[in-house]
Protein backbone atom coordinates (compact mmCIF):
# COMPACT_ATOMS: atom_id res chain seq x y z
CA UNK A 1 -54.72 45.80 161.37
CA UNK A 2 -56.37 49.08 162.11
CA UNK A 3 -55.67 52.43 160.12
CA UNK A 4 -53.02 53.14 162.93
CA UNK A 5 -51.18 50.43 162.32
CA UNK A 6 -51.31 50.54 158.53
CA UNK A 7 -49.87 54.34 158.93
CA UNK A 8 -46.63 53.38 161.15
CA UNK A 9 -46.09 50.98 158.59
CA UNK A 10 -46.15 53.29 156.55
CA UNK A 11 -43.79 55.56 158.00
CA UNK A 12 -41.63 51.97 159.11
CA UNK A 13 -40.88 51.42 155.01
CA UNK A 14 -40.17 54.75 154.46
CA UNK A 15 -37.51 55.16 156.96
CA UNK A 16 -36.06 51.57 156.03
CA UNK A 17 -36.02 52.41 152.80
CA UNK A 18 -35.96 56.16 152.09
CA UNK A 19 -35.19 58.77 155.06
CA UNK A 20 -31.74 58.91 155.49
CA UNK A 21 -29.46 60.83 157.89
CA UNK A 22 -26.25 61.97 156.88
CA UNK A 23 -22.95 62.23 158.71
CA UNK A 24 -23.89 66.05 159.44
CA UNK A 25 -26.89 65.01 160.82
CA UNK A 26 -29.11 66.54 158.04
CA UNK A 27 -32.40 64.34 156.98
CA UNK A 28 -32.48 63.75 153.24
CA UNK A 29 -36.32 65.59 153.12
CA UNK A 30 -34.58 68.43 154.57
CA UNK A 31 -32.72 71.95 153.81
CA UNK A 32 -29.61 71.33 154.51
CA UNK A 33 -28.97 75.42 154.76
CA UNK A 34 -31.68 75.65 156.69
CA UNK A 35 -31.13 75.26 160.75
CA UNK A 36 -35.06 75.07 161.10
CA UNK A 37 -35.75 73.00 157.62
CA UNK A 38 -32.98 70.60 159.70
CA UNK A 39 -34.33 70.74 163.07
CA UNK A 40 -38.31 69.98 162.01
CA UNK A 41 -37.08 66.90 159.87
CA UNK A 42 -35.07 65.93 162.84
CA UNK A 43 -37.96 66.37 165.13
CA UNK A 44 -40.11 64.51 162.90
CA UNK A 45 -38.06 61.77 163.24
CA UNK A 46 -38.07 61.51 167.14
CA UNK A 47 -41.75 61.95 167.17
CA UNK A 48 -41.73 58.69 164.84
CA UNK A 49 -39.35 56.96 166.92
CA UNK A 50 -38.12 55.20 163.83
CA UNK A 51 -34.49 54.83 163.32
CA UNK A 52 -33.63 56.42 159.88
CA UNK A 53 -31.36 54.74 156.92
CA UNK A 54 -28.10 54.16 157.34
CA UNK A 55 -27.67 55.23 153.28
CA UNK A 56 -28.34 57.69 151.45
CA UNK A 57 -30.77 57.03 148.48
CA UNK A 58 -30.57 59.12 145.03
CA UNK A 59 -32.79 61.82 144.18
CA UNK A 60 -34.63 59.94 141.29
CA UNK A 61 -34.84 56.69 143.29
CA UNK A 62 -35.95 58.47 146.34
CA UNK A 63 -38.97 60.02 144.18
CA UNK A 64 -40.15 56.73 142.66
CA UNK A 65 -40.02 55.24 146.01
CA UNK A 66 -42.08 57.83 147.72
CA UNK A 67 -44.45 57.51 144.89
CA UNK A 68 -45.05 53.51 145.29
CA UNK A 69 -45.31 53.45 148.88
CA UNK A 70 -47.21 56.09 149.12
CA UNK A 71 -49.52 54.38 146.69
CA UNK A 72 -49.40 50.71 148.68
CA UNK A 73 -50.31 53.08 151.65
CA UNK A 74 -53.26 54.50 150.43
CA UNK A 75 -54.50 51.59 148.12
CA UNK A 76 -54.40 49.43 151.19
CA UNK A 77 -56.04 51.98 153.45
CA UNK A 78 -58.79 53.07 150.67
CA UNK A 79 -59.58 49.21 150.87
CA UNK A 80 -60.11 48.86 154.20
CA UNK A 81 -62.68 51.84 154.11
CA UNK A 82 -64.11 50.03 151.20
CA UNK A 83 -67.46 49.94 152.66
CA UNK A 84 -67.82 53.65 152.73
CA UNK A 85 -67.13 54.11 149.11
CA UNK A 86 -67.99 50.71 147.21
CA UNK A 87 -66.42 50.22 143.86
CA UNK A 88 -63.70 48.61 141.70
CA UNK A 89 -60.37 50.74 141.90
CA UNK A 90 -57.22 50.41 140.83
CA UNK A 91 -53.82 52.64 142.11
CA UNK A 92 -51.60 53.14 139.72
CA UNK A 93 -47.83 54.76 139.57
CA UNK A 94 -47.37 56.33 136.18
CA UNK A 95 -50.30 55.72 134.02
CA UNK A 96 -51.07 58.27 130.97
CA UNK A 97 -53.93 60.48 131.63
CA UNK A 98 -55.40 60.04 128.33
CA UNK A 99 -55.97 56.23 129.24
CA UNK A 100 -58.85 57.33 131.22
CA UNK A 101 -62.52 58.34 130.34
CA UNK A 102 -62.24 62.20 130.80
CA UNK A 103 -58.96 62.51 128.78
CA UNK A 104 -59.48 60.32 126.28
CA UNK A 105 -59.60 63.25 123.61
CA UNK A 106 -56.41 64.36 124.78
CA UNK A 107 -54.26 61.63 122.78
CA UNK A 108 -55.88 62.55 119.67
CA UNK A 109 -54.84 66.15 119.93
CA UNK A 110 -51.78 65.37 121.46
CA UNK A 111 -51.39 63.54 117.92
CA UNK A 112 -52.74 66.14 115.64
CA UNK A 113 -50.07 68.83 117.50
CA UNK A 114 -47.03 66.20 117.33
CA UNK A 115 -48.07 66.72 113.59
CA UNK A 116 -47.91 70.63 113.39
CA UNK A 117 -45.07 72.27 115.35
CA UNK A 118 -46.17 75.92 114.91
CA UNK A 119 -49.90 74.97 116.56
CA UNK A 120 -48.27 72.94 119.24
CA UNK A 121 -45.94 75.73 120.11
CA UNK A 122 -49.34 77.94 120.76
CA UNK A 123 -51.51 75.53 122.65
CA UNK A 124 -48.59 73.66 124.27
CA UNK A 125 -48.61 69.98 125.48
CA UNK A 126 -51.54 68.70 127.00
CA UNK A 127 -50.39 65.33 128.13
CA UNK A 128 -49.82 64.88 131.61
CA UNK A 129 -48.57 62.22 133.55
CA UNK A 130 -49.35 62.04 137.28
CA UNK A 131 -47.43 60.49 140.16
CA UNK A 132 -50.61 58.26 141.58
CA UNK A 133 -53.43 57.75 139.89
CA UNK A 134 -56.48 56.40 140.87
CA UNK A 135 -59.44 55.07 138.46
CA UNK A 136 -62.80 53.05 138.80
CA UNK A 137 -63.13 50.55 136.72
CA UNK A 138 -66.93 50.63 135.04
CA UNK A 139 -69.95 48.17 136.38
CA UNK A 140 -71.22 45.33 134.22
CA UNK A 141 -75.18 45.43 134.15
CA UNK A 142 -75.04 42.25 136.12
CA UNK A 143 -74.07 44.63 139.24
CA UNK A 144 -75.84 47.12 138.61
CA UNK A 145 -78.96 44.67 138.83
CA UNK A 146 -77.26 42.76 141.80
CA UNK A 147 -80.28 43.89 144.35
CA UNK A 148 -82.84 44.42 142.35
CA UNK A 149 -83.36 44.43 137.87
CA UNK A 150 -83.11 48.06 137.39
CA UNK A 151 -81.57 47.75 133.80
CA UNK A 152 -82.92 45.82 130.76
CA UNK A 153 -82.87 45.95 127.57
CA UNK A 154 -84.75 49.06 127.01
CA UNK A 155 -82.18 51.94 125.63
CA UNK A 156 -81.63 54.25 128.71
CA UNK A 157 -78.31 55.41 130.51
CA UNK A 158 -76.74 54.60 127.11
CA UNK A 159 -73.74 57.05 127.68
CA UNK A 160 -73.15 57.11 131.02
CA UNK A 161 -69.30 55.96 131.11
CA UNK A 162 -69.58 54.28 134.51
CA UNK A 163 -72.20 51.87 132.52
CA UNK A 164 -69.46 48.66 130.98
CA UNK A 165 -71.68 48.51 128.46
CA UNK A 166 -70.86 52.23 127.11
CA UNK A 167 -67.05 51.88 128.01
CA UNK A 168 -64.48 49.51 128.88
CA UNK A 169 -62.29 52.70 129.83
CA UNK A 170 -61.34 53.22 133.87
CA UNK A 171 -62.85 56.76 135.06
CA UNK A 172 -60.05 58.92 136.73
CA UNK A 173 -61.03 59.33 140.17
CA UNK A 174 -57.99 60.82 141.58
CA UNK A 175 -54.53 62.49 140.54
CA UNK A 176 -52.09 62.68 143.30
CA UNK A 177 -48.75 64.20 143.07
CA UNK A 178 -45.71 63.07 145.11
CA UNK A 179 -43.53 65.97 146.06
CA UNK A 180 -40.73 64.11 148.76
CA UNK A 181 -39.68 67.60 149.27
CA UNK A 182 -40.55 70.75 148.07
CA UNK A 183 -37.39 73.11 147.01
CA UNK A 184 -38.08 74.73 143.49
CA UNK A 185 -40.54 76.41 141.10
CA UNK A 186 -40.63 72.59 139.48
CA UNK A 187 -42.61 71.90 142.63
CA UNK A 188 -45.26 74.38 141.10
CA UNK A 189 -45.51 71.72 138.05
CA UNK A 190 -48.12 70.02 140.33
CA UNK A 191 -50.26 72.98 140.27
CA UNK A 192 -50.31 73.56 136.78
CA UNK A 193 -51.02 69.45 136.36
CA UNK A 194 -54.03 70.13 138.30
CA UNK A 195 -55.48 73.23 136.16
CA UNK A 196 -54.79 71.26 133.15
CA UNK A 197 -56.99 68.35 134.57
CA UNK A 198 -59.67 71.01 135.54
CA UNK A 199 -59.83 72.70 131.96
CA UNK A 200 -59.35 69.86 129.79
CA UNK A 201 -61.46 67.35 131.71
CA UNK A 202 -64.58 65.67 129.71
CA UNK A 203 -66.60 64.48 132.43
CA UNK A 204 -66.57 64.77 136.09
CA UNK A 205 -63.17 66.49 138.15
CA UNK A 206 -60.98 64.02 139.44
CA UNK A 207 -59.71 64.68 143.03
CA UNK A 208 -56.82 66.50 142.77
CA UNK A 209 -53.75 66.30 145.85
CA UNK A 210 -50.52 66.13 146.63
CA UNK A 211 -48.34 64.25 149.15
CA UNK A 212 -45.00 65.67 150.29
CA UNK A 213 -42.58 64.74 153.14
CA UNK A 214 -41.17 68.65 153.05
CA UNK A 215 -40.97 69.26 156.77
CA UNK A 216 -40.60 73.59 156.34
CA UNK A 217 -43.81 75.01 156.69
CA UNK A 218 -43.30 77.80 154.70
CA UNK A 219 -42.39 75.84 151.59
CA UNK A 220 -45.17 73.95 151.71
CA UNK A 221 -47.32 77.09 151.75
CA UNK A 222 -45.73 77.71 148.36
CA UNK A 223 -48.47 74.74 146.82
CA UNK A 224 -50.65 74.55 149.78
CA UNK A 225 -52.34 77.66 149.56
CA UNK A 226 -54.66 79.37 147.28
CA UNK A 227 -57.90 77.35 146.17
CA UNK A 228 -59.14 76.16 142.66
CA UNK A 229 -56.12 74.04 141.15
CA UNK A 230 -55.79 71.28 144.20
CA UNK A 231 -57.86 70.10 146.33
CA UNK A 232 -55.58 69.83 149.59
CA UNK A 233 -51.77 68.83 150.28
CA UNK A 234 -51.54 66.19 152.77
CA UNK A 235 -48.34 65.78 155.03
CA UNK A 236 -46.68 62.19 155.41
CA UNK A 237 -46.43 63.29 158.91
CA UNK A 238 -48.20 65.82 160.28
CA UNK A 239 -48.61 64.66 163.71
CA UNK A 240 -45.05 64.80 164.23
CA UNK A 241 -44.93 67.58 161.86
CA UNK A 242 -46.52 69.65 164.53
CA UNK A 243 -45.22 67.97 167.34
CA UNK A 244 -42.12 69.07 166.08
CA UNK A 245 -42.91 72.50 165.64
CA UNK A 246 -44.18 72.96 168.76
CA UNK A 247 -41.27 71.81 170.37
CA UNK A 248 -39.20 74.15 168.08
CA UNK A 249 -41.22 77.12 169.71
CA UNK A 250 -40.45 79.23 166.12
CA UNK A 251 -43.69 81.41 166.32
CA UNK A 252 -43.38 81.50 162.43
CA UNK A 253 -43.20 78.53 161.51
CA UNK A 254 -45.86 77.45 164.35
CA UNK A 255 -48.29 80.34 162.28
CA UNK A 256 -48.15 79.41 158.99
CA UNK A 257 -48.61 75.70 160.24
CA UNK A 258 -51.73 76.93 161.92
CA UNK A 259 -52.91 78.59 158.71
CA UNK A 260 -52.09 75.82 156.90
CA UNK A 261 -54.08 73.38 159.06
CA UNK A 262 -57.02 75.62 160.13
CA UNK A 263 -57.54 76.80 156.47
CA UNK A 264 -58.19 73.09 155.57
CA UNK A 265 -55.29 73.51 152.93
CA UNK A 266 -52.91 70.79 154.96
CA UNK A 267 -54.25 67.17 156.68
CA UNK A 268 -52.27 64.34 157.30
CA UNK A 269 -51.85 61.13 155.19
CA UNK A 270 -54.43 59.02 157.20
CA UNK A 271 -56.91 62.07 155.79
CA UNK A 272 -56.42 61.26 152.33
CA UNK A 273 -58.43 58.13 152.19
CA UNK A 274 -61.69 59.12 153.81
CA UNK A 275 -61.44 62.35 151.47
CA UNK A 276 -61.01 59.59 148.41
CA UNK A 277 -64.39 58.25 149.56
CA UNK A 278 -66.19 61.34 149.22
């Protein structure tokens, strides 16, 4: 299967199992008060040409299912692009930041505030939980001397935490928040996630995105833009995203799509696994 193919099945499970159309003709991912929210989810579908489900699906449901096919999308995806970025990875849905190399610290704080509510009401919680995560998983010596013996026993790269030898814990490579659509200032929580894993990091910056199915430009300039806490948003559908537009004519919305996407603060899912391999 090529990386087409893998993206309209992608799009296939998501419309079999999570865009719905109600009997007002209003797409669950859109505003239902808004005629052009409405009309670009619409048109998103017709560029698609996917037939929608039949039944609605709850809010909470809806969000855990966006979340674990978005990750089978882009763990299958990252794997065939394996060459370009060679590794042991694993994609996980709801693992604890602190399991991983660069937050490790954090559960022992986390710990010593649970234990003293007037410092934890100053520094606040420093947990944080993301959608998707992403983590490689450190190399044994016996691969790192694969080609050639470039490690023996003599004591060097002794705390390098890609090294097995120094830690059995997975380095975060990637946080990646799932925002099916984007409609309040809790949609900003994905934002502050990503300062927090800026600030508080020990070690190297994890990539740092979000994935939304929000088909109203505007709102999705509310997180897209502005530089420094993510790295990019990326659009289930952005193809028909802007196919959509453009048939919709709305010289606003076509604008702020256009800043979006020329301002590299918007690309399309299929984007998100090359920019993983960087």
């Amino acid at each position: 299967m090529r990386l087409k193919g893998l993206r309209r099945k992608y799009h296939q499970q998501i419309c079999a199992q999570l865009l719905s159309v109600d009997k007002a003709g209003v797409p669950n991912n859109a505003d239902r008060y808004s005629e052009l929210s409405v009309s670009l989810a619409l048109g998103i579908l017709e560029a698609m040409q996917l037939q929608p489900r039949k039944t609605s699906t709850p809010g909470q449901t809806a969000g855990r299912l966006f979340e674990m096919l978005t990750r089978d999308y882009l763990e299958a995806a990252f794997r065939m692009i394996e060459h370009l970025r060679p590794g042991k990875w694993q994609f996980t849905v709801g693992k604890r930041i602190e399991e991983f190399e660069q937050y490790e610290h954090l559960a022992k704080l986390s710990q010593s505030l649970s234990a003293n509510k007037e410092l934890r009401a100053a520094l606040g919680d420093y947990l944080i939980n993301p959608d998707i995560v992403v983590g490689r998983l450190p190399v044994r010596d016996n691969e790192i001397n694969d080609k050639r013996t470039l490690l023996g026993d003599d004591e060097i790269a002794t705390l390098t935490p890609l090294r097995a030898k120094n830690s059995q814990r997975s380095i975060l490579h990637a946080s990646i928040s799932c925002k099916w659509t984007i409609r309040s200032d809790r949609s900003q929580n994905a934002r502050t996630e990503g300062l927090n894993l800026v600030r508080n990091r020990k070690g190297q910056t994890p990539h740092i995105a979000i994935v939304t199915a929000e088909p109203y430009p505007q709102r999705i300039a509310s997180v897209a833009l502005g530089t420094g806490d993510i790295d990019c948003v990326y659009h289930f559908a952005l193809q028909e995203l802007q196919a959509a537009a453009n048939s919709l004519a709305d010289e606003a919305v076509l604008e702020m799509l256009d800043i979006l996407v020329s301002g590299k603060r918007l690309r399309d899912i299929s984007d998100l696994p090359f920019d993983l391999a960087t």
